[in-house]
N, C-alpha and C. Protein backbone atom coordinates (compact mmCIF):
# COMPACT_ATOMS: atom_id res chain seq x y z
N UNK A 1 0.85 -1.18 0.00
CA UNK A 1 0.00 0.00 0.00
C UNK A 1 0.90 1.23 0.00
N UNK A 2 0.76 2.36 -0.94
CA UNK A 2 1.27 3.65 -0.82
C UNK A 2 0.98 4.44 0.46
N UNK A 3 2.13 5.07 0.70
CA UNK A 3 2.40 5.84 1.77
C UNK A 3 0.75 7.06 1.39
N UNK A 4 0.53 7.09 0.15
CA UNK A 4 -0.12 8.50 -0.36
C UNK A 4 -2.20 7.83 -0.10
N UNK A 5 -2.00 6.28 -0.02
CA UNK A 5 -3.12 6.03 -0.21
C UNK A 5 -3.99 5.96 1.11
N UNK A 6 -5.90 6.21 0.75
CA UNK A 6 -6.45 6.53 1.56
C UNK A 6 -7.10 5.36 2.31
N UNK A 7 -7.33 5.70 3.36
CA UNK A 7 -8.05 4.49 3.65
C UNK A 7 -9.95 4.88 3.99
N UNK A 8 -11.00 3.81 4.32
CA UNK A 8 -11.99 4.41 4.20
C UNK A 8 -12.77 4.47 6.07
N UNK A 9 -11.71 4.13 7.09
CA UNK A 9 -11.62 4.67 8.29
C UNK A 9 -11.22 5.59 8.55
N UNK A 10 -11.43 6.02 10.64
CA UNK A 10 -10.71 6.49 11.04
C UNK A 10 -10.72 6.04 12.39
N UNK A 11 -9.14 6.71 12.81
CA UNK A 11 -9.44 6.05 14.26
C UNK A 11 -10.04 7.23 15.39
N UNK A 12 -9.69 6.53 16.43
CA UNK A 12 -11.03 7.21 17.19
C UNK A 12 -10.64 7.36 18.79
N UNK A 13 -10.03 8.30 19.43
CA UNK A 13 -9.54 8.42 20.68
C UNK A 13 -11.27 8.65 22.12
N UNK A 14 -11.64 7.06 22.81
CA UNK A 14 -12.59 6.94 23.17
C UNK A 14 -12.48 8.62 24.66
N UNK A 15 -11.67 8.30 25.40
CA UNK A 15 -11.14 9.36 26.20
C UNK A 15 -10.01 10.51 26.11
N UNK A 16 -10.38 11.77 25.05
CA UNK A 16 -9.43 12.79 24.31
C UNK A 16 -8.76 13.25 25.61
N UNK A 17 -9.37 13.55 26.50
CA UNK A 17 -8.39 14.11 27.79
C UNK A 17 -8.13 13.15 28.97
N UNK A 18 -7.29 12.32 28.42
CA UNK A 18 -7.03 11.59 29.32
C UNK A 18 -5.24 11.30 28.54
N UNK A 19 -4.66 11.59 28.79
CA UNK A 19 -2.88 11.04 28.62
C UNK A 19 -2.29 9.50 28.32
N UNK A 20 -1.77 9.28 26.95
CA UNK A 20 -0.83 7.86 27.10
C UNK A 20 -2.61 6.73 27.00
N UNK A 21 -2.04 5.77 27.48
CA UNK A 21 -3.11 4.31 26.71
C UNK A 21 -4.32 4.63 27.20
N UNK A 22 -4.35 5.01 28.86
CA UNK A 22 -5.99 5.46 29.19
C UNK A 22 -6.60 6.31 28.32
N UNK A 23 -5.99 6.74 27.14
CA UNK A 23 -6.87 8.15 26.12
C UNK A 23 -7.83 6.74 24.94
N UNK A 24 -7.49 5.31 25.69
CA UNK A 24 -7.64 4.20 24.68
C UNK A 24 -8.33 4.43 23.15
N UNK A 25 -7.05 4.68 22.34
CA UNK A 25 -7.14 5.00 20.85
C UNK A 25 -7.77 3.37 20.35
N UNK A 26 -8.28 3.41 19.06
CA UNK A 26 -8.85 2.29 18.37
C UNK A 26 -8.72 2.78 17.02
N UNK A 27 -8.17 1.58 16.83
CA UNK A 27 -7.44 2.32 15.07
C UNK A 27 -8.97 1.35 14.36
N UNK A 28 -8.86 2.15 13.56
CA UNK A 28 -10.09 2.30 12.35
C UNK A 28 -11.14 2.07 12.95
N UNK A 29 -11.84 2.64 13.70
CA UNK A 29 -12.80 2.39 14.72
C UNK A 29 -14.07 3.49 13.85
N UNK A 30 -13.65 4.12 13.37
CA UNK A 30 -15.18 4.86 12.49
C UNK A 30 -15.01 4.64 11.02
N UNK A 31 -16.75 4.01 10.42
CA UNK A 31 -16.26 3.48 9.44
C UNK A 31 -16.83 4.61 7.99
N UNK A 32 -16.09 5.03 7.10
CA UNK A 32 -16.64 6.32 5.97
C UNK A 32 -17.30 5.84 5.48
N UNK A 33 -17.71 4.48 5.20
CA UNK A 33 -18.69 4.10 4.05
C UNK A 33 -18.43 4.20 2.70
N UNK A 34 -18.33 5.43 1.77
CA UNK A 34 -18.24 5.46 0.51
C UNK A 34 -16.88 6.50 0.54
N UNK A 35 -15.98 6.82 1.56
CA UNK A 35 -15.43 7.99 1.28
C UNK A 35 -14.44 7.58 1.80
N UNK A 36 -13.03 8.16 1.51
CA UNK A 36 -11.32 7.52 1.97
C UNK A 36 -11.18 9.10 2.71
N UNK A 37 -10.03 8.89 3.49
CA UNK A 37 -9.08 9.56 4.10
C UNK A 37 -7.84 9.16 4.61
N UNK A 38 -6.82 9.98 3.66
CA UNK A 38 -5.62 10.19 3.88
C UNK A 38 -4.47 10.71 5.51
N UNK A 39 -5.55 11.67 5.77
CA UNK A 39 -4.45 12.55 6.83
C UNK A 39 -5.60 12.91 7.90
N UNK A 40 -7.10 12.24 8.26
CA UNK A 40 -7.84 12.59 9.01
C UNK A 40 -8.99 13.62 8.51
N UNK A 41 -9.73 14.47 9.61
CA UNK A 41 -10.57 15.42 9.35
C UNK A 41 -9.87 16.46 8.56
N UNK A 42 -10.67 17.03 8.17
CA UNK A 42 -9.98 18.46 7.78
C UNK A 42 -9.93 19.38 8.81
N UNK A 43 -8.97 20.46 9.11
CA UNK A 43 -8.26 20.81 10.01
C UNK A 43 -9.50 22.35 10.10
N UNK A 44 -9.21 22.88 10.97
CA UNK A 44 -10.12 24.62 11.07
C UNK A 44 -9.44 25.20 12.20
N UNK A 45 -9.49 26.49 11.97
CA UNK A 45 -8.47 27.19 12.91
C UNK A 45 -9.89 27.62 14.11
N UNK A 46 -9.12 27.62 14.82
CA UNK A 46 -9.66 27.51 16.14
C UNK A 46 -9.93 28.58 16.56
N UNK A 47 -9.35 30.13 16.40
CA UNK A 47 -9.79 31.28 16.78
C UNK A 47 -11.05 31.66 16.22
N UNK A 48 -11.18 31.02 14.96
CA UNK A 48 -12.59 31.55 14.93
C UNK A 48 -13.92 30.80 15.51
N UNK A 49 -13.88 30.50 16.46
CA UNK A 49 -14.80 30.24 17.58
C UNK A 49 -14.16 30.90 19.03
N UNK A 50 -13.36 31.50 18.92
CA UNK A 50 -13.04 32.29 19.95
C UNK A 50 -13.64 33.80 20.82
N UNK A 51 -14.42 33.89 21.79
CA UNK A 51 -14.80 35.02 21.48
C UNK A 51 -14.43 35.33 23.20
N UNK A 52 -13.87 36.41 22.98
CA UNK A 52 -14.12 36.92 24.64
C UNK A 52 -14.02 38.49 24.88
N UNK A 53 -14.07 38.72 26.35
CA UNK A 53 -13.98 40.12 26.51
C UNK A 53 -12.52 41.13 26.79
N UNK A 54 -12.32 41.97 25.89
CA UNK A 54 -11.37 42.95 26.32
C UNK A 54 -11.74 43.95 27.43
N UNK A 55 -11.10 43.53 28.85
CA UNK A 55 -11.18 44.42 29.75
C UNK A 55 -10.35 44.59 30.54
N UNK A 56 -9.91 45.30 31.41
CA UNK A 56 -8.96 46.03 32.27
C UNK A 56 -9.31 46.37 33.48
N UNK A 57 -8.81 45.84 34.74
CA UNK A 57 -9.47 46.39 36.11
C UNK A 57 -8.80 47.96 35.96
N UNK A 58 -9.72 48.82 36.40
CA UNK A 58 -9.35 50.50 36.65
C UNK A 58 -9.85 51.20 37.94
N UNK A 59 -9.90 52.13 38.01
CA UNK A 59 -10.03 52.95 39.45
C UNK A 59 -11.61 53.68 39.00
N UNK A 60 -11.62 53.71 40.58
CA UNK A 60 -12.92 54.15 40.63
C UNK A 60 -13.47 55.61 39.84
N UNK A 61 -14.34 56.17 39.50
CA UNK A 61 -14.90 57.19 38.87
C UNK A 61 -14.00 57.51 37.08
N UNK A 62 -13.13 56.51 36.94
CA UNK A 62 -12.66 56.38 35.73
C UNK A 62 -13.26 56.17 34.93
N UNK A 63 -13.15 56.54 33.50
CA UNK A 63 -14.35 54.95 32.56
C UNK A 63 -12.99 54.28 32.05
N UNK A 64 -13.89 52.82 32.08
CA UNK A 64 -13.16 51.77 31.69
C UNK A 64 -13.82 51.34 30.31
N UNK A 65 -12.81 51.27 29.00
CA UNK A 65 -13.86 50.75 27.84
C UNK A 65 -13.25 49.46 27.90
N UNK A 66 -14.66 49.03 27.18
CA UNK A 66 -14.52 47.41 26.81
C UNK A 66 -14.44 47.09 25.53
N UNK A 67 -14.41 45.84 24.85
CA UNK A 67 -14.33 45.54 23.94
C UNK A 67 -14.87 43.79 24.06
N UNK A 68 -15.28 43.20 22.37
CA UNK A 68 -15.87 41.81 22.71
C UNK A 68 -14.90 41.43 21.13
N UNK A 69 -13.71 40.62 21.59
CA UNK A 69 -12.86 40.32 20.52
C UNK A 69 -13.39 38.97 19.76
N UNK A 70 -14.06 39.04 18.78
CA UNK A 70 -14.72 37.57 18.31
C UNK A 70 -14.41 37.86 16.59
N UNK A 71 -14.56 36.23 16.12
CA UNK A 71 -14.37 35.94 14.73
C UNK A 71 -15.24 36.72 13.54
N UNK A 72 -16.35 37.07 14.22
CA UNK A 72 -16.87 37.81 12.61
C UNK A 72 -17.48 39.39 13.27
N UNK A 73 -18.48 40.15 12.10
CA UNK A 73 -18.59 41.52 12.47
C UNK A 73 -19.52 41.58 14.13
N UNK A 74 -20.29 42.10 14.36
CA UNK A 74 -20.87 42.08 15.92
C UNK A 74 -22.14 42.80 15.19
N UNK A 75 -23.64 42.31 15.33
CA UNK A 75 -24.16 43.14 14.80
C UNK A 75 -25.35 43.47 15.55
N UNK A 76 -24.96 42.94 17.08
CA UNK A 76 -25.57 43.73 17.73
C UNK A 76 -25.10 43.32 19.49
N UNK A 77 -25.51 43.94 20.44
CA UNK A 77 -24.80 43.58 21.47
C UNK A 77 -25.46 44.29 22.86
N UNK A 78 -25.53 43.31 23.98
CA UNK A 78 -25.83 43.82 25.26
C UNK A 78 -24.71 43.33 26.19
N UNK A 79 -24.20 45.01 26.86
CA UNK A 79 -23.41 44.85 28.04
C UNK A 79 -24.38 44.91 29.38
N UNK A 80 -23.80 43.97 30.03
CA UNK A 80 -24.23 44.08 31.72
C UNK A 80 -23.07 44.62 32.75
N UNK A 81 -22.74 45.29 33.08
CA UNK A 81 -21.67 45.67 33.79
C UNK A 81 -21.51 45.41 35.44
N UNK A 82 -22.66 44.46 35.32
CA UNK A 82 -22.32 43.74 36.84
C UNK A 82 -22.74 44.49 38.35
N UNK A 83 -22.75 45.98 38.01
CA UNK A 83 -23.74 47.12 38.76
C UNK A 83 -24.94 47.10 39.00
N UNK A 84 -25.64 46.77 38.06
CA UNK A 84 -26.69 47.10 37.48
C UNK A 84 -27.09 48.00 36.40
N UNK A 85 -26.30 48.17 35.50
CA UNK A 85 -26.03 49.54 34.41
C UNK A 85 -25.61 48.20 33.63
N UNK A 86 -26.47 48.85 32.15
CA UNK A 86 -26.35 48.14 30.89
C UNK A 86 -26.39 48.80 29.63
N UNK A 87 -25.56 48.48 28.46
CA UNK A 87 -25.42 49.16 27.11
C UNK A 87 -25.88 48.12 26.08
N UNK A 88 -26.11 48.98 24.89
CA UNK A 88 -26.55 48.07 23.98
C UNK A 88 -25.39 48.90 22.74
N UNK A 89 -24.34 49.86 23.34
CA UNK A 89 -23.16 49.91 22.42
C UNK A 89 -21.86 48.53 22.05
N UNK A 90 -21.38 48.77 21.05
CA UNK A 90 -21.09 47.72 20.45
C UNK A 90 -19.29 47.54 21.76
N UNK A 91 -18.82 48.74 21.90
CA UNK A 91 -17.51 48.73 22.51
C UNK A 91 -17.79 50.30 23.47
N UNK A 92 -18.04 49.97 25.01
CA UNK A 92 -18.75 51.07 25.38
C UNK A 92 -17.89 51.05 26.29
N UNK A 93 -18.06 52.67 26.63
CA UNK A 93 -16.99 52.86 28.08
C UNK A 93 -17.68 53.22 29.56
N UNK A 94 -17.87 52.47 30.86
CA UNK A 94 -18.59 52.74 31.62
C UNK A 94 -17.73 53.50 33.22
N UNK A 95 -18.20 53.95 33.77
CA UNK A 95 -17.89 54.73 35.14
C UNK A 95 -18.19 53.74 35.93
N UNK A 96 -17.53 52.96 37.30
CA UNK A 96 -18.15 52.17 38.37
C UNK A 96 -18.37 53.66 39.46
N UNK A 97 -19.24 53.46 40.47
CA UNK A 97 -19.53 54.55 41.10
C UNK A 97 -19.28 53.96 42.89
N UNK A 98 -18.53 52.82 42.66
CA UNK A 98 -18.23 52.39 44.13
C UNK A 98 -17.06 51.16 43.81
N UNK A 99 -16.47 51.01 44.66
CA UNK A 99 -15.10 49.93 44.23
C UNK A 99 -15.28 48.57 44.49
N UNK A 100 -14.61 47.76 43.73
CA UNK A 100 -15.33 46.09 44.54
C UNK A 100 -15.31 45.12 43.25
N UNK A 101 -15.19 44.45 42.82
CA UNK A 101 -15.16 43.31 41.99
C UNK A 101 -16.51 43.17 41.17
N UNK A 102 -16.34 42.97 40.17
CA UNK A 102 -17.60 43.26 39.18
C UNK A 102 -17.37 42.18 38.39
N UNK A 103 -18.56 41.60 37.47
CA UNK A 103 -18.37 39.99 36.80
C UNK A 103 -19.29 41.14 35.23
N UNK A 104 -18.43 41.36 34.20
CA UNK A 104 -18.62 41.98 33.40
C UNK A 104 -19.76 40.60 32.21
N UNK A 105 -20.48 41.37 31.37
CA UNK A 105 -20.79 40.10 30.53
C UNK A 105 -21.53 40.56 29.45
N UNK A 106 -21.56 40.38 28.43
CA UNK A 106 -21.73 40.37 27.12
C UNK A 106 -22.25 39.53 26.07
N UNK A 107 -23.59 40.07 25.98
CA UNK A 107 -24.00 39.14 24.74
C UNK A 107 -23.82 39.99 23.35
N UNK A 108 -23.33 38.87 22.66
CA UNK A 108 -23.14 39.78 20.69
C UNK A 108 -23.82 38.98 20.03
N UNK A 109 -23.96 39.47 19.24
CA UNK A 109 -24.58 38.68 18.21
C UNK A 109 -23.97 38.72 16.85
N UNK A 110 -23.18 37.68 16.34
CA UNK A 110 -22.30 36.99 14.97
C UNK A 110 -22.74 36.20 14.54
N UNK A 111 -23.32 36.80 12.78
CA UNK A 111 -23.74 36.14 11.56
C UNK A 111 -25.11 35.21 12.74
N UNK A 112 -26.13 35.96 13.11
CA UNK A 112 -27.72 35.33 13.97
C UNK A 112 -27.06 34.63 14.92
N UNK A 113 -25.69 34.54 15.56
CA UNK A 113 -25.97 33.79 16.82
C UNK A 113 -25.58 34.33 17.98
N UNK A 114 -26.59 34.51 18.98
CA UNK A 114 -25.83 34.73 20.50
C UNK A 114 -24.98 34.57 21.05
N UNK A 115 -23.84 35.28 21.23
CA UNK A 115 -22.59 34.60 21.96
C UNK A 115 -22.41 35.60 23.11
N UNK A 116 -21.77 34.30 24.31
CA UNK A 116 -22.30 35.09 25.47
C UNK A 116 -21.33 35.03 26.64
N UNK A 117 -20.54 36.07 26.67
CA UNK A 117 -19.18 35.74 27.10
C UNK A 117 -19.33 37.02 28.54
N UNK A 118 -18.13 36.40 29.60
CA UNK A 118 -17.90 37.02 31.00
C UNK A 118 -16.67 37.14 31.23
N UNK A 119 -16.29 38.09 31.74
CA UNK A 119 -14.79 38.53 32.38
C UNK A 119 -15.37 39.39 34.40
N UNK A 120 -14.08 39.14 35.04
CA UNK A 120 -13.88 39.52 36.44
C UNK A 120 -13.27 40.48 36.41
N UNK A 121 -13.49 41.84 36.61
CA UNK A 121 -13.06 42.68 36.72
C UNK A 121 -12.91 43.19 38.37
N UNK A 122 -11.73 44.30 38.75
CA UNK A 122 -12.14 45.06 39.70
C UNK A 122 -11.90 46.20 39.85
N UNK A 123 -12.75 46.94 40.99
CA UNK A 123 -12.36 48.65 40.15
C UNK A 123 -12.00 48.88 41.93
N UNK A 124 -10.87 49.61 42.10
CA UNK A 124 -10.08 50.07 42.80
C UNK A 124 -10.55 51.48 43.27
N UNK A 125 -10.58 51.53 44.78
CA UNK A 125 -10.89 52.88 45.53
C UNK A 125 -10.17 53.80 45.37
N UNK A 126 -10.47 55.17 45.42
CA UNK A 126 -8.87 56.42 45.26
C UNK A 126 -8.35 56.60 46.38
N UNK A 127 -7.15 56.34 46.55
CA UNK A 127 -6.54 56.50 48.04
C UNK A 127 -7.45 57.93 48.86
N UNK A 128 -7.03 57.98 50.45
CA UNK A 128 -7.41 58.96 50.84
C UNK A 128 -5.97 59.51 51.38
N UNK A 129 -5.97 60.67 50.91
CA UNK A 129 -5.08 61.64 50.81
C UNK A 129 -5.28 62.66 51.96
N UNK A 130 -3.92 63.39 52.76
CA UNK A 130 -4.08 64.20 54.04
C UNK A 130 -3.31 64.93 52.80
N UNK A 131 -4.03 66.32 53.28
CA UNK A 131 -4.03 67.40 52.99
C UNK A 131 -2.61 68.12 53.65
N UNK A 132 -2.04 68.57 52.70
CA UNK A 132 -0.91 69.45 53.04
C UNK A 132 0.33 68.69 53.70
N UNK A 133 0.47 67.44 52.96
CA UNK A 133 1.21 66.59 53.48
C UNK A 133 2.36 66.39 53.11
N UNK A 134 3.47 66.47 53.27
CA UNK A 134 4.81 66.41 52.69
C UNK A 134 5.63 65.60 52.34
N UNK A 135 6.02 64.70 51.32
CA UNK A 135 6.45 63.48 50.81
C UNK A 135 8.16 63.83 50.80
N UNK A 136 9.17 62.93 51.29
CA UNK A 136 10.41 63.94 51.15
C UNK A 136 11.22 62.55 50.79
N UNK A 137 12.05 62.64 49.82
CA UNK A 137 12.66 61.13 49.52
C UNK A 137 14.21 61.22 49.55
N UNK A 138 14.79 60.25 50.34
CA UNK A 138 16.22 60.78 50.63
C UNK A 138 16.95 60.02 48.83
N UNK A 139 18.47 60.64 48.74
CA UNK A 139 19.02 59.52 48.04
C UNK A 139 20.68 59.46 48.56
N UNK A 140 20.53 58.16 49.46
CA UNK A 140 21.52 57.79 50.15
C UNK A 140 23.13 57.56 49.55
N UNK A 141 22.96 57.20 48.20
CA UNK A 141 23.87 56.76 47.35
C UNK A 141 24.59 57.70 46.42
N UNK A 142 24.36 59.20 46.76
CA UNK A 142 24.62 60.42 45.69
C UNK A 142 23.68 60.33 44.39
């Protein structure tokens, strides 16, 4: 048999996450019926099912923008910002109005389908500052 020729199986890993013989592979274990293969499935890049959120923990009374990094255009979209404050902009920038850990989340919508992705954010208090206070920094070393 040629190195080039197809066969009309494939094999078939019963447990994919599992390491070494427990992943127990079975060679020609799915059968094509009318159709050969050479080198397996055909291959697809994987980012494009990728979708998540661009965000940044920031300080309080700041705005923080977001972003929803996914494979095709966005053609429509609801932010929840975990406050209780919500946008229906596509990449929006919001103010937190108290400090504390926030669970950000985002539905888009690519080519009719819902995709519905979450990030942990936290937004940081502004120090409290004394008034008329004098910061003085030595440098010991010249």
């Amino acid at each position: 048999v040629s190195e080039n020729a197809g066969t009309s199986s494939l094999g078939q890993l019963n447990n994919p996450n599992v390491l070494g013989v427990r992943a127990n592979y079975v060679h020609n274990s799915i059968d094509l019926i009318s159709g050969e293969s050479r080198l397996g499935l055909p291959t697809f890049i994987q980012s494009y099912f990728r979708t998540r959120i661009i965000v940044e923990s920031g300080c309080l009374g700041q705005p923080i923008s977001m972003e929803v990094d996914t494979y095709g255009e966005i053609t429509e979209a609801v932010w929840d910002f975990g406050d209780g404050n919500i946008s229906n902009l596509t990449n929006p920038q919001h103010i937190y109005s108290a400090p504390g850990n926030y669970k950000v989340q985002a539905t888009v919508t690519v080519n009719n389908c819902p995709i519905t992705v979450a990030k942990d954010i936290k937004i940081y208090g502004l120090p409290n500052l004394i008034e008329n206070q004098e910061l003085v920094q030595c440098d010991v070393d010249t």
